[in-house]
Protein backbone atom coordinates (compact mmCIF):
# COMPACT_ATOMS: atom_id res chain seq x y z
CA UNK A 1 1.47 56.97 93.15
CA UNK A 2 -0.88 54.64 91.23
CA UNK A 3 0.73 51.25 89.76
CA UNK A 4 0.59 51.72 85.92
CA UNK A 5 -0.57 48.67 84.10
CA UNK A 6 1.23 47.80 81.11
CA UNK A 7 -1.12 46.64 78.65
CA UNK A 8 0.36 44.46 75.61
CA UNK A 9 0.49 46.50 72.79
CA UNK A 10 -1.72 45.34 69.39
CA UNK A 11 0.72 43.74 66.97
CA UNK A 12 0.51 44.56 63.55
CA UNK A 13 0.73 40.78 61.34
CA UNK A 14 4.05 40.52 59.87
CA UNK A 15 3.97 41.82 56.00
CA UNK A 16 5.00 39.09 53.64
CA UNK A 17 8.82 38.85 52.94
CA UNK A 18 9.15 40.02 49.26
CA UNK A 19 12.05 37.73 49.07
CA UNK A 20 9.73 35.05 49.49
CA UNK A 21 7.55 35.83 46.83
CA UNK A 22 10.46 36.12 44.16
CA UNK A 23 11.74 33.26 45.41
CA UNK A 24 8.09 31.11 44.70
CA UNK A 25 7.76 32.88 41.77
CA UNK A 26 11.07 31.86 40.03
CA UNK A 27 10.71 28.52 41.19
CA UNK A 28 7.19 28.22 38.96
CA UNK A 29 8.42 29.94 36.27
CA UNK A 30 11.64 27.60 36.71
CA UNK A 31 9.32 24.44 36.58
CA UNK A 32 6.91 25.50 34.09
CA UNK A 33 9.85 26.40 31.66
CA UNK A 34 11.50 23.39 32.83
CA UNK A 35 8.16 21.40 32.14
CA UNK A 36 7.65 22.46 28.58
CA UNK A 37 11.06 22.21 28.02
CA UNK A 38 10.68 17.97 28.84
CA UNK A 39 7.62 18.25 26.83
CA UNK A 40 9.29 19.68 23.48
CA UNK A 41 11.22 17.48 24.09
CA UNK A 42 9.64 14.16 24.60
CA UNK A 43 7.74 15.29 21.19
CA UNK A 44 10.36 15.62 19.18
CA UNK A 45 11.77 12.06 19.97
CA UNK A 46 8.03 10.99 18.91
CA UNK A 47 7.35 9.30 15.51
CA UNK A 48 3.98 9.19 14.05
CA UNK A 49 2.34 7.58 11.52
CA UNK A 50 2.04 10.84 9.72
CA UNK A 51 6.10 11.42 9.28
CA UNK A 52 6.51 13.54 12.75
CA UNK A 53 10.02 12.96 13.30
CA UNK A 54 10.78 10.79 10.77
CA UNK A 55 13.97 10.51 8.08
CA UNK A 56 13.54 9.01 5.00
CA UNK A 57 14.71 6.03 4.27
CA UNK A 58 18.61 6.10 3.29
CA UNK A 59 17.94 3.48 0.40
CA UNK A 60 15.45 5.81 -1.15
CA UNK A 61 15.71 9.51 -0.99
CA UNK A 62 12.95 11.44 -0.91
CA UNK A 63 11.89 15.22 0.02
CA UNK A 64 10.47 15.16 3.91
CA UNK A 65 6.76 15.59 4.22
CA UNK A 66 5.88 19.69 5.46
CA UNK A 67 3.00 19.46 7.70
CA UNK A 68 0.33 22.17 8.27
CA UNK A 69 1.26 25.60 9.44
CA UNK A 70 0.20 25.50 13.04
CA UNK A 71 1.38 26.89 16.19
CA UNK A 72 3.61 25.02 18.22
CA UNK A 73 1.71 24.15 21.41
CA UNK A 74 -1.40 23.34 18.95
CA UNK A 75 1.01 20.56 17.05
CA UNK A 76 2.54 19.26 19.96
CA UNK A 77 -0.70 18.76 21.83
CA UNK A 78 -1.88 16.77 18.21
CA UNK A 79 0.94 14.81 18.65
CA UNK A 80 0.69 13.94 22.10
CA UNK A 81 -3.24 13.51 22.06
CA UNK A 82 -3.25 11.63 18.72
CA UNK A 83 -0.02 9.15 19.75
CA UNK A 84 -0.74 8.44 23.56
CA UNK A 85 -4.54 8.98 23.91
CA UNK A 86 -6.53 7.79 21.21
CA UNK A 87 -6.93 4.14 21.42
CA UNK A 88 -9.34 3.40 24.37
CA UNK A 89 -9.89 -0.29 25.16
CA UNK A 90 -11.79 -2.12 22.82
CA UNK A 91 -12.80 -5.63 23.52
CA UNK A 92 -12.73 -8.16 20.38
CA UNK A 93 -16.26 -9.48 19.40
CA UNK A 94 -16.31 -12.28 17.06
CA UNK A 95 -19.72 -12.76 15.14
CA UNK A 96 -21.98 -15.63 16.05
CA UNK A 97 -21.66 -16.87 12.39
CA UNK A 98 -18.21 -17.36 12.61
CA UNK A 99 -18.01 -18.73 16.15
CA UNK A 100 -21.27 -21.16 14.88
CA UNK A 101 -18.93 -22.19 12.00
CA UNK A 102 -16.06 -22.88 13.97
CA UNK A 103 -17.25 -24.73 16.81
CA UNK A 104 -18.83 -27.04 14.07
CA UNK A 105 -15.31 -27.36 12.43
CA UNK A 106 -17.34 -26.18 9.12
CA UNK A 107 -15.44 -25.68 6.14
CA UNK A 108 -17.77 -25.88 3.33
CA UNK A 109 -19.24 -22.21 2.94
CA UNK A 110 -16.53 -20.33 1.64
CA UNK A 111 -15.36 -21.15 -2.33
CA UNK A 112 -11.87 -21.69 -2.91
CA UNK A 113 -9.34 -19.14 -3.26
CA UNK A 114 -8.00 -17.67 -6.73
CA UNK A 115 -5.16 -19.65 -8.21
CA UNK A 116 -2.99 -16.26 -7.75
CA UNK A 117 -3.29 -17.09 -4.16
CA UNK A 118 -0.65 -20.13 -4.79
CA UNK A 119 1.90 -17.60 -4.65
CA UNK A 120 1.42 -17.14 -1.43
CA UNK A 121 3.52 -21.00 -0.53
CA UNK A 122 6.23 -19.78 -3.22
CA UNK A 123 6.65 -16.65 -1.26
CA UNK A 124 7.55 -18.10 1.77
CA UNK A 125 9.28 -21.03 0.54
CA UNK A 126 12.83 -19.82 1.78
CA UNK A 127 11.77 -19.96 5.17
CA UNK A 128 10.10 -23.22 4.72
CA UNK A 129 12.86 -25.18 6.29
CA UNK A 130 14.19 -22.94 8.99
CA UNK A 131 11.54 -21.20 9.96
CA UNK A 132 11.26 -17.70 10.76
CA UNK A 133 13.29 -16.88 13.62
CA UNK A 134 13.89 -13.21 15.96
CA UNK A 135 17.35 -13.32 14.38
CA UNK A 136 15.35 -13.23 10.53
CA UNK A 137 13.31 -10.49 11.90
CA UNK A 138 15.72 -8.35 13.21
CA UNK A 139 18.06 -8.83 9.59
CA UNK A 140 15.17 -7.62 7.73
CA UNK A 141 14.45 -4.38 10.55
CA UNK A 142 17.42 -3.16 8.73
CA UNK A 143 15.66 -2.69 5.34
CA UNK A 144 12.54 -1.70 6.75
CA UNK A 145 10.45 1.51 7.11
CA UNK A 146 8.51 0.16 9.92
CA UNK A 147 7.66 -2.97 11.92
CA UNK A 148 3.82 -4.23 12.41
CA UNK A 149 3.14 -6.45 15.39
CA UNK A 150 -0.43 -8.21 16.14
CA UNK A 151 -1.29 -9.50 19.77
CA UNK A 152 -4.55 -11.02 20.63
CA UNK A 153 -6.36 -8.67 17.88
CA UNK A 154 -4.69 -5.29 18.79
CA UNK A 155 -1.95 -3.64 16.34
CA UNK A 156 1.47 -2.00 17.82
CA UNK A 157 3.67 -0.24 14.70
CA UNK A 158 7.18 0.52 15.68
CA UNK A 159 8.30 3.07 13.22
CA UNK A 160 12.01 3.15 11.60
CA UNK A 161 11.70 5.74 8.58
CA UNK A 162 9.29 7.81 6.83
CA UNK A 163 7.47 6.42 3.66
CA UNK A 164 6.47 8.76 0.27
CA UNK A 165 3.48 10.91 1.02
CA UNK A 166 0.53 8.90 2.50
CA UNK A 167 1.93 5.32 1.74
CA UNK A 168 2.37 4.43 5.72
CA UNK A 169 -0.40 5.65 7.11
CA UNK A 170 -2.92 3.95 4.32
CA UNK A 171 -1.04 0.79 4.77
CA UNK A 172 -1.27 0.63 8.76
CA UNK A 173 -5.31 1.65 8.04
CA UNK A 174 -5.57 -1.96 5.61
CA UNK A 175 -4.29 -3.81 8.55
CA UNK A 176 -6.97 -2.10 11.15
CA UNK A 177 -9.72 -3.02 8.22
CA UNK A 178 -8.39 -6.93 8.42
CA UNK A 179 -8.90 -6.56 11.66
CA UNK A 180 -12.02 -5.42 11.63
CA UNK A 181 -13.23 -7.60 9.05
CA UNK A 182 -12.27 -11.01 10.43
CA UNK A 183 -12.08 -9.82 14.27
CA UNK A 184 -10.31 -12.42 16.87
CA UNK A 185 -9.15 -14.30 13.72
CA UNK A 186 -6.17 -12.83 12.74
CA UNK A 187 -2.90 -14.47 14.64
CA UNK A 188 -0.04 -12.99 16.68
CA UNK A 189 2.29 -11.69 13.85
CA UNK A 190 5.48 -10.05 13.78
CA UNK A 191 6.56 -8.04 10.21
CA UNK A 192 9.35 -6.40 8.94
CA UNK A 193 7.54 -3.71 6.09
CA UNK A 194 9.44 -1.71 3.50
CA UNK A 195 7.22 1.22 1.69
CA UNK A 196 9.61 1.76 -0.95
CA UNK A 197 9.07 0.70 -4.70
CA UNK A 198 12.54 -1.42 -5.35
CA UNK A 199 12.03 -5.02 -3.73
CA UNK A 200 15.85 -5.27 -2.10
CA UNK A 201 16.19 -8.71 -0.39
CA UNK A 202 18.79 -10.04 -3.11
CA UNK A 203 17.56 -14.10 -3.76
CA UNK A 204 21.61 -14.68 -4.25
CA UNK A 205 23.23 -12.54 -1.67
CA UNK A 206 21.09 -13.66 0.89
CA UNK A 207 20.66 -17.13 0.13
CA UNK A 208 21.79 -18.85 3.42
CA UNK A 209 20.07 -16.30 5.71
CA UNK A 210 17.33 -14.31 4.07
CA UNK A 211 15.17 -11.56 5.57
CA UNK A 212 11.66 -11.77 5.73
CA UNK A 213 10.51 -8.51 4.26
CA UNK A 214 7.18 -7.55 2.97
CA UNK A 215 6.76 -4.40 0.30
CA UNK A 216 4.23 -4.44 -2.71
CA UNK A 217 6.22 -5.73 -5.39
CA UNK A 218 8.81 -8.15 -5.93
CA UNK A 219 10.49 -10.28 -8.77
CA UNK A 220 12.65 -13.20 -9.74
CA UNK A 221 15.88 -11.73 -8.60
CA UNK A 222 14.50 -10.67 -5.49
CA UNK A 223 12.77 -12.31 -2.01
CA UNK A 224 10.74 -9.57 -0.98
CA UNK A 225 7.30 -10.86 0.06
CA UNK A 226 4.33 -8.86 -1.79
CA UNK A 227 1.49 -7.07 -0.13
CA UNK A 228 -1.59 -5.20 -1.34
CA UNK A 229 -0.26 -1.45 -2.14
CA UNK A 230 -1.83 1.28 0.17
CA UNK A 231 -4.13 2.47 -3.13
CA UNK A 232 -6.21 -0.17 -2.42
CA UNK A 233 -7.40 2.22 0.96
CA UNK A 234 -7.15 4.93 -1.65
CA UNK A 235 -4.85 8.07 -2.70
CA UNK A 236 -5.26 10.96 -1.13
CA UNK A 237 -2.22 12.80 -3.35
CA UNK A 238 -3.78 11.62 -6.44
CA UNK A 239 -7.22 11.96 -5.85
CA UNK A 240 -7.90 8.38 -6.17
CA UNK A 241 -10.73 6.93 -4.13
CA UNK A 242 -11.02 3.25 -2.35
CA UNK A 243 -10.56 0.09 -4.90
CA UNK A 244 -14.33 -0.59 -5.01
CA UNK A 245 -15.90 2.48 -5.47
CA UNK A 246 -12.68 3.58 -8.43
CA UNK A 247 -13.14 -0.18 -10.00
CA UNK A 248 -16.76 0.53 -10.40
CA UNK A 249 -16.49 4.35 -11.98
CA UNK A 250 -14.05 2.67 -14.02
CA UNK A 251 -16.14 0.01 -15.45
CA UNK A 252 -19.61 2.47 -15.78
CA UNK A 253 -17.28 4.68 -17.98
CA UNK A 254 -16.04 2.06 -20.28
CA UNK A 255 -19.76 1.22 -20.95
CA UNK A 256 -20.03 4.72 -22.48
CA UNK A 257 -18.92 3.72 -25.81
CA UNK A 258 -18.99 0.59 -27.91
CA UNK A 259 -16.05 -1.05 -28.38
CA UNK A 260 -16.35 -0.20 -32.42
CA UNK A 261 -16.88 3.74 -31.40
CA UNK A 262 -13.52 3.13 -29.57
CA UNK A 263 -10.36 4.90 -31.06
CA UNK A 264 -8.24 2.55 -32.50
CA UNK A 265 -5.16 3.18 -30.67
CA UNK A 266 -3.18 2.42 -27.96
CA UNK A 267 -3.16 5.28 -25.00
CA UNK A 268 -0.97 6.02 -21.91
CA UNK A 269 -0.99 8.71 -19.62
CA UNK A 270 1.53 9.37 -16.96
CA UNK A 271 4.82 10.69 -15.54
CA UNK A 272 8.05 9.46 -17.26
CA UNK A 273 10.25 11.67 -15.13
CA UNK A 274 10.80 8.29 -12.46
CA UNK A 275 14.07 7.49 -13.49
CA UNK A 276 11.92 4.87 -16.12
CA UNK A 277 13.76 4.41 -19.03
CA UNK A 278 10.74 2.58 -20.23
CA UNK A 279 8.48 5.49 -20.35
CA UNK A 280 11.08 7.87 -21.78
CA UNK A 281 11.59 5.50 -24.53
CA UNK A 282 7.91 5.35 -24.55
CA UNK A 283 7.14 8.81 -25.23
CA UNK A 284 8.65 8.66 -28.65
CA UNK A 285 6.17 6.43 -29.89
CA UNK A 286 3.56 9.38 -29.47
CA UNK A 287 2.29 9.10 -32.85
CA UNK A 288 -0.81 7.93 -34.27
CA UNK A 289 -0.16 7.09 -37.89
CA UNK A 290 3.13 5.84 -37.63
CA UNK A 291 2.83 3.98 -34.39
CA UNK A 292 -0.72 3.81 -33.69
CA UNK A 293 0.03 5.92 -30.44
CA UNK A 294 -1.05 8.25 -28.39
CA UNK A 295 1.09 8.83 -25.24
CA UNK A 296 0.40 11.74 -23.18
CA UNK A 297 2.31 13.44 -20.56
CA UNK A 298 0.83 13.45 -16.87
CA UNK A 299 1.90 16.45 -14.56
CA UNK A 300 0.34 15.75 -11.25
CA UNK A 301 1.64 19.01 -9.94
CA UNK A 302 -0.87 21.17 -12.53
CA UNK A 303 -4.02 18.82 -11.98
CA UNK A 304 -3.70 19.11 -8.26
CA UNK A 305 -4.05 22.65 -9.11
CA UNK A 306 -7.05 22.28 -11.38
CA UNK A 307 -8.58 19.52 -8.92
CA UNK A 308 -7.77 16.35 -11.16
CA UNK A 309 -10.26 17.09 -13.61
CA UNK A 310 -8.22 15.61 -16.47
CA UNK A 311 -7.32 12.61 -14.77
CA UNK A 312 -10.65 10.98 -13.64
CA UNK A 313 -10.10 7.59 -14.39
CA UNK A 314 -13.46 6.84 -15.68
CA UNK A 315 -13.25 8.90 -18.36
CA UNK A 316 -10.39 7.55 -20.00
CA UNK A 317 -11.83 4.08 -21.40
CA UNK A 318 -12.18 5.22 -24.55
CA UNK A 319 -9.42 3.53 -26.79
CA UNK A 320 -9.54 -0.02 -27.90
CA UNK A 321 -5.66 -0.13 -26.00
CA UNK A 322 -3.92 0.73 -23.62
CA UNK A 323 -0.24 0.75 -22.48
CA UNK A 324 1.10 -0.35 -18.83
CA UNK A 325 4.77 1.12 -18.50
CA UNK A 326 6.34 0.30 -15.59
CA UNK A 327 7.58 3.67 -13.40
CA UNK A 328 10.49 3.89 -10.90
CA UNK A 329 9.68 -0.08 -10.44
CA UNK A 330 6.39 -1.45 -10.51
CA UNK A 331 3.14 0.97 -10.37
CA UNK A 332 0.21 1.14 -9.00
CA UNK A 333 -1.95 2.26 -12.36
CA UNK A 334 -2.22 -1.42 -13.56
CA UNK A 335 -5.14 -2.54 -11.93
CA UNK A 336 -7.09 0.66 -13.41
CA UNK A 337 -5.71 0.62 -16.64
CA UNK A 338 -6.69 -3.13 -16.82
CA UNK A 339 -10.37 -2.39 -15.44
CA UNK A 340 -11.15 -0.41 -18.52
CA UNK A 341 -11.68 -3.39 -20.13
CA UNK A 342 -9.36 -2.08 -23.15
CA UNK A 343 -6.70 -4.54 -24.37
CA UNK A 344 -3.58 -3.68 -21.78
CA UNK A 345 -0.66 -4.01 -23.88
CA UNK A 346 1.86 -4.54 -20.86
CA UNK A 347 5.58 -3.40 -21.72
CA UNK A 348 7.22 -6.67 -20.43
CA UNK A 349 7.73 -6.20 -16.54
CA UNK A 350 10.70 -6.72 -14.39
CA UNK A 351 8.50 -6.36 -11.51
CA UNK A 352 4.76 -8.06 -10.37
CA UNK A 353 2.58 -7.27 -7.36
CA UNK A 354 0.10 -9.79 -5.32
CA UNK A 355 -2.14 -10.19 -8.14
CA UNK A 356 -0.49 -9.75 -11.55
CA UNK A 357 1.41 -12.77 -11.20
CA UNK A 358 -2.14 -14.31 -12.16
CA UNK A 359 -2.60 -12.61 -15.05
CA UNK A 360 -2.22 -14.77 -18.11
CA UNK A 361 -0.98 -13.20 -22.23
CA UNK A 362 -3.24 -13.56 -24.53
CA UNK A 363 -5.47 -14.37 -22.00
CA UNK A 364 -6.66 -10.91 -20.39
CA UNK A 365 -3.76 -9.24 -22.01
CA UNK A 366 -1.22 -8.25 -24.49
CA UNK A 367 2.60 -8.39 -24.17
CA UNK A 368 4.64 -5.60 -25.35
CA UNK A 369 8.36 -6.30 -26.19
CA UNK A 370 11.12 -3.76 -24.94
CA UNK A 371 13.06 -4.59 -27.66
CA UNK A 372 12.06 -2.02 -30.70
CA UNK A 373 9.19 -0.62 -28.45
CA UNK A 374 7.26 1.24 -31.09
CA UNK A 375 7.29 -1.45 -33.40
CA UNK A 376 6.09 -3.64 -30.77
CA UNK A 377 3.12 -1.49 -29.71
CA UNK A 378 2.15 -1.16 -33.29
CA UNK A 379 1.95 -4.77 -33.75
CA UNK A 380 -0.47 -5.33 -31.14
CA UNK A 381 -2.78 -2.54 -32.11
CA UNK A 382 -2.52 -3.93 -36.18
CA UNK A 383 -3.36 -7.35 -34.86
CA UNK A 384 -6.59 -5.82 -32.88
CA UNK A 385 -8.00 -3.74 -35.27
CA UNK A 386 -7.64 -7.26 -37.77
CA UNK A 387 -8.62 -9.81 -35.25
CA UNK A 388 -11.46 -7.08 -33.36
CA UNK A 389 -13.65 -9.98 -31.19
CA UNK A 390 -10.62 -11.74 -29.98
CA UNK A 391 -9.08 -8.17 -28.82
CA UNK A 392 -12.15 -7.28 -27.34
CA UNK A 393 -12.58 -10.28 -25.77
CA UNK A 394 -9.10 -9.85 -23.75
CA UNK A 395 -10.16 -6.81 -22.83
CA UNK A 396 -13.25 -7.77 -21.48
CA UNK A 397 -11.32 -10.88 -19.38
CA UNK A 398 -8.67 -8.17 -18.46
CA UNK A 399 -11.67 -6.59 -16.87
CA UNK A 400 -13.27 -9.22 -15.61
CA UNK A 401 -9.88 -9.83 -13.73
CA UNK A 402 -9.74 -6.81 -11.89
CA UNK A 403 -12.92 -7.19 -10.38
CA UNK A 404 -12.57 -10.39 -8.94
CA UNK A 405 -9.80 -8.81 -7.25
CA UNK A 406 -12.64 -7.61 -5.04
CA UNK A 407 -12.08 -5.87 -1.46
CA UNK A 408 -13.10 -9.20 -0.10
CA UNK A 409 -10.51 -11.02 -2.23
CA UNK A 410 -8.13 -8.29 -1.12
CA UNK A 411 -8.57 -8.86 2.79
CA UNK A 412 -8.67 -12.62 2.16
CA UNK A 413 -4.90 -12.40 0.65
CA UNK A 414 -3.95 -10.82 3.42
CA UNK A 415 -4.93 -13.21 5.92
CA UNK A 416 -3.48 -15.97 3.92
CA UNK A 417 -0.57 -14.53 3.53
CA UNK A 418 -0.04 -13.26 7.36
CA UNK A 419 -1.83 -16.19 8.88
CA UNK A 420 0.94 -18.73 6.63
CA UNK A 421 3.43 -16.29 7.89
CA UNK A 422 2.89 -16.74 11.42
CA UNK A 423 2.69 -20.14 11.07
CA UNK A 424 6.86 -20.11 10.07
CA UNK A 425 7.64 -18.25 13.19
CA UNK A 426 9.94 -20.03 15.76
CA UNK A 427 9.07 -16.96 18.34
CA UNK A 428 6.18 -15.60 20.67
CA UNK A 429 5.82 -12.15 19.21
CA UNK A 430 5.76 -9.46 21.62
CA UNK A 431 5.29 -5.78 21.77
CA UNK A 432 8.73 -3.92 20.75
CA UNK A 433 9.21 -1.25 23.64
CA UNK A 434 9.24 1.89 21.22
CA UNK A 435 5.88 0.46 19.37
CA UNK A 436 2.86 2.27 19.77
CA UNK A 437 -0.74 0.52 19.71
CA UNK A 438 -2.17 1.96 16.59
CA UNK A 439 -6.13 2.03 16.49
CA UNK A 440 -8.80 4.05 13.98
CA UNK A 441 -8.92 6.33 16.16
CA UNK A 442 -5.60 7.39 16.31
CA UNK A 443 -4.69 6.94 12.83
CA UNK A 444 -7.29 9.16 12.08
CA UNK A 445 -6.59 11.49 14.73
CA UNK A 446 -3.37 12.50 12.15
CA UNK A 447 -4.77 12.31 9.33
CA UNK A 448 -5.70 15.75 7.33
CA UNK A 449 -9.33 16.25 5.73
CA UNK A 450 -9.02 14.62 2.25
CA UNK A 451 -6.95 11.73 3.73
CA UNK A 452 -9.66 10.87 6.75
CA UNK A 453 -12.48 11.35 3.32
CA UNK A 454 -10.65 8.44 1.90
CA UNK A 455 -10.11 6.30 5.09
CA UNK A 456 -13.55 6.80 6.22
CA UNK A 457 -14.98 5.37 2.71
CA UNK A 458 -12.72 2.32 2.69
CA UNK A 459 -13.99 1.50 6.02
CA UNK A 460 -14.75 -2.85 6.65
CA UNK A 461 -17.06 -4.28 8.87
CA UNK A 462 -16.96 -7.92 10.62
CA UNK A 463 -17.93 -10.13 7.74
CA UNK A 464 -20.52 -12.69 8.03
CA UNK A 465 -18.79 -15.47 6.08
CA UNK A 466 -14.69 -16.94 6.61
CA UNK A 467 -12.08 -16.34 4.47
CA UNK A 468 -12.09 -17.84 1.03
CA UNK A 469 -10.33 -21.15 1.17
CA UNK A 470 -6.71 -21.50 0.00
CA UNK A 471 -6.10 -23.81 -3.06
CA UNK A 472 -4.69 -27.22 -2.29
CA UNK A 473 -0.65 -27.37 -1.96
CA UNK A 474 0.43 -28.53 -5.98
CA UNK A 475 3.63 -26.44 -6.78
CA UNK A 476 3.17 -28.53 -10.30
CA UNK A 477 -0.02 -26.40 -11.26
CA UNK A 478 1.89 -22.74 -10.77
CA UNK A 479 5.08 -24.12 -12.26
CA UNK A 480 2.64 -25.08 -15.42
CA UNK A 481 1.37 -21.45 -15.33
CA UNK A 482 4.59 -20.10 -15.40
CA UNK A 483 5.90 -22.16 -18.07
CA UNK A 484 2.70 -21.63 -20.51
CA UNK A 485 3.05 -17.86 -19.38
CA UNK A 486 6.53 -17.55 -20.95
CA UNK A 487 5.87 -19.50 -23.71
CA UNK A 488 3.24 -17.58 -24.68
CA UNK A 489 5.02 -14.26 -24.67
CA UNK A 490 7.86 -16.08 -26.32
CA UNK A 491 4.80 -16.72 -29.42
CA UNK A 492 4.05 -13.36 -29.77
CA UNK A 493 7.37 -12.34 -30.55
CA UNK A 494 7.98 -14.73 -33.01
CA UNK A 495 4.72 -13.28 -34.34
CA UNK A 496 6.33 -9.93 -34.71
CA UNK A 497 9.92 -10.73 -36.07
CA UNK A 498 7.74 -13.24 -38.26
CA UNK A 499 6.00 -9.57 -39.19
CA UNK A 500 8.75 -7.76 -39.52
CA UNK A 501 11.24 -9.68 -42.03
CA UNK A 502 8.02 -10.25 -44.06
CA UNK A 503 7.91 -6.35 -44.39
CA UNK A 504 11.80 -6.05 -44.82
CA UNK A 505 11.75 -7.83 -47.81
C-alpha cells in the first residue's frame, strides 16, 4: 500500500460577520444623528445680527422678526457660514494723505466742526469726573440691545436682544462705514447701545452712578447719549434710500414749484397709531378752512403693497408748511420733512436727536405749541401767508440745515463722539467672549435683497481729508443757544395768546 498524501485543502475566505456590519452601521448613523443633533444645536444658541435667536427687548415689546421660508439645513448652514466664516483677515491701510498729515502734526486742512457738535462735551459731562469705568459699562449692558467693541480697527458686536425690523443690522453697517472711512483712526472703544425709541437712563435716579448708554434720541430728563439713527444707512421697511441720495430727491422735488404755486397750508403725513397722543390730537386739525390743515393718514402696511408709490418723499414738497409730530418718542421723518425746504412747524418736542439740538426757532423753523394745537398750527400758517419772504426764507435755512448734515458731517459726529468717549474710559477694552467680529461681509451675508440694495448704496470709502475739527471747549456759547432758543419759543407764544384775546374780544 501506497502512502496517501494529504494535501491541505483550499480555504474558502471567511464571509463578513453581519453582526459587524450592523454594528458599523449604527454606530454612523449614531454619530451622524448625534452630529447634527450638536449642530442644531450650537445654532440655536447663535445670535445674529439679523434677529436669529433673539428676544425682544423686555422694556419694549415688539412682534419677533419671521425670517424667510427655507429649509432647515439651508438656514442653519446661512447661519453658520454667515456668523463664523465671513470675515477673512483684512489688514488696515491708512491713506498716504492722512499718514502725510499726521506725521507733520497738520491741523489746518479740515474747517471746524458745526456748533451742534458742542453737544457732544455736554453729553458726556456725567462721566467727566469719574471716568468711564467696566463697572459703568456693565450697569448700562442691562439696558442695552447689544454691545459694540473696536480693537485695533476690527468690530466685535456681542448681542443681548433683538431691535425693530432692520434697526441693528443698519446701525452695526454705520460703524463698518466709519471704519472704512477714517481706517486705523478710530480708537479701541467699548459701548453699551440701546435700539429702542424711549431714552431710559433717568438723569435723577441715576445720578451718583450713571450708565453710559448710547440710543438716537435723548432729552433733559434723561442721560442717554445720542447717535445717528440707522436711516441714515437707509430703510429697507420703508423704502427709504441712504441720507444723500433721499436729501437730494428731496431737494430736486421741492424745486418743482415756486414757493407762490405752493398750497398754503400746513401738511403731515404719517401713522398716529404709536401710542402718540400728539398725532391723535393732531388728526383733528385735518381741516383746511378752519385750521389751515391738511393731515393725512399713513398706512405703511397698504403702500408696501402698492410699492410706496404714495409716499416718495420727493414728491411731497409742495405746501408752503409742514408739521413734525413726534411718534412713539422722537422720529426719524424730521430731517426729510425739514429738507423740503417748507416752513417745519415743529409740535414742541420732548425729545431731540444728534442734530436737532442745533436747530434754532424762527431761525430754520417754526414752533408749534401743544397747548390748543389747532389754534397753534393756524397761527403759524396766518403769519406765513402775511409775512411770505420771511416764511420762505426759514424754509429755505431749514433746508439749508439738513444738507450740511452731510454723510461726511454724519461720520465726523461719530468719531467725535466715540473718539471723546474712549478718551473717559478707565479700562483696556477687550473682546467679550460671546462677541462675534462683525465685517461687510458678514453683515451682508444676512442681509435679504432690498436690505443688501440699501447697504451696498450707502457704502464709504477711506477719505482723503481728517475729520472736521471740533469747536473749541466754551460751555458759555451752547448755554447762550439754549437760553435764546427758549426764549424765542417763549415769543411766539405770547404772539399767539397776544392773537387770540385780540380775537376774543
Amino acid at each position: 500500500m501506497g502512502l496517501r498524501l494529504r494535501l491541505p485543502q483550499k480555504t474558502s475566505p471567511r464571509s463578513p460577520s453581519y453582526l459587524l456590519l450592523c454594528l458599523l452601521a449604527l454606530s454612523f448613523f449614531s454619530f451622524t444623528a448625534l452630529l447634527f443633533y450638536k449642530v442644531d444645536d450650537f445654532i440655536a444658541q447663535t445670535k445674529t445680527l439679523a434677529g436669529h435667536n433673539l428676544e425682544p427687548t423686555p422694556w419694549h415689546i415688539f412682534p419677533r422678526k419671521s425670517f424667510s421660508e427655507a429649509s432647515r439645513r439651508s438656514q442653519a448652514y446661512r447661519i453658520l457660514q454667515c456668523s463664523y466664516f465671513s470675515c477673512p483677515y483684512k489688514p488696515v491701510i491708512v491713506p498716504k494723505s492722512l499718514l502725510s498729515d499726521s506725521l507733520s502734526g497738520s491741523k489746518t486742512k479740515q474747517p471746524k466742526c458745526p456748533d451742534v457738535f458742542r453737544w457732544i462735551q455736554r453729553d458726556l459731562e456725567p462721566w467727566g469726573e469719574t471716568g468711564v469705568t467696566k463697572e459703568h459699562v456693565d450697569k448700562a449692558k442691562e439696558s442695552a440691545a447689544f454691545r459694540v467693541v473696536i480693537l485695533s480697527g476690527k468690530l466685535y458686536v456681542d448681542l443681548y436682544y433683538a431691535c425693530v425690523q432692520s434697526r441693528m443690522m443698519f446701525t452695526v453697517w454705520g460703524f463698518l462705514q466709519l471704519l472704512n472711512k477714517y481706517p486705523g483712526m478710530v480708537p479701541d472703544v467699548d459701548m453699551m447701545f440701546d435700539c429702542m425709541d424711549k431714552p431710559i437712563i433717568n438723569r435723577t435716579e441715576t445720578q451718583s452712578f450713571p450708565a453710559p448708554l448710547f440710543r438716537y434720541c435723548t432729552n433733559e430728563a434723561h442721560l442717554d447719549i445720542p447717535f445717528p439713527d440707522w436711516s441714515f444707512w437707509g430703510w429697507s421697511e420703508t423704502n427709504l434710500r441712504p441720507w444723500d441720495e433721499e436729501f437730494g430727491d428731496i431737494k430736486q422735488g421741492s424745486k418743482r414749484s415756486s414757493w407762490g404755486s405752493k398750497q398754503p397750508r400746513a401738511y403731515w403725513k404719517g401713522n398716529p397709531d404709536v401710542v402718540s397722543p400728539i398725532r391723535m390730537e393732531l388728526m383733528k386739525c385735518n381741516h383746511s378752512r378752519l385750521w389751515g390743515a391738511q393731515i393725512m393718514r399713513q398706512n405703511w402696511a397698504e403702500e408696501a403693497k402698492g410699492g410706496f408709490e404714495q409716499s416718495k418723499l420727493a414728491n411731497q414738497c409742495n405746501h408752503r408748511y409742514k408739521i413734525y409730530a413726534e411718534g412713539y418718542a422722537w422720529s426719524v421723518s424730521l430731517k426729510y420733512i425739514m429738507s423740503c425746504g417748507s416752513m417745519t412747524l415743529i409740535i414742541s418736542p420732548e425729545y431731540e436727536d444728534f442734530f436737532s439740538r442745533g436747530l434754532l426757532p424762527k431761525e430754520n423753523y417754526w414752533p408749534v405749541s401743544t397747548t390748543d394745537l389747532c389754534r397753534s398750527i393756524k397761527f403759524a400758517v396766518d403769519w406765513g401767508n402775511a409775512n411770505p419772504s420771511d416764511a420762505e426764507a426759514i424754509g429755505k435755512r431749514g433746508q439749508g440745515y439738513m444738507e450740511s448734515i452731510s454723510m461726511n458731517r454724519v461720520y465726523d459726529y461719530m468719531f467725535h463722539l466715540i473718539t471723546e468717549y474712549s478718551k473717559l474710559q478707565k479700562f483696556k477694552p477687550e473682546k467679550p467672549y460671546s462677541a462675534k467680529e462683525v465685517c461687510e461681509g458678514s453683515l451682508l451675508c444676512f442681509a435679504e435683497q432690498k436690505e443688501r440694495d440699501l447697504l451696498e448704496k450707502s457704502r464709504a470709502v477711506p477719505s482723503l481729508d481728517r475729520p472736521c475739527t471740533l469747536p473749541d471747549e466754551d460751555r458759555s456759547i451752547l448755554q447762550r443757544l439754549i437760553q435764546q432758543k427758549k426764549k424765542t419759543v417763549e415769543d411766539v407764544r405770547h404772539m399767539e395768546m397776544t392773537r387770540t384775546e385780540r380775537g376774543s374780544r
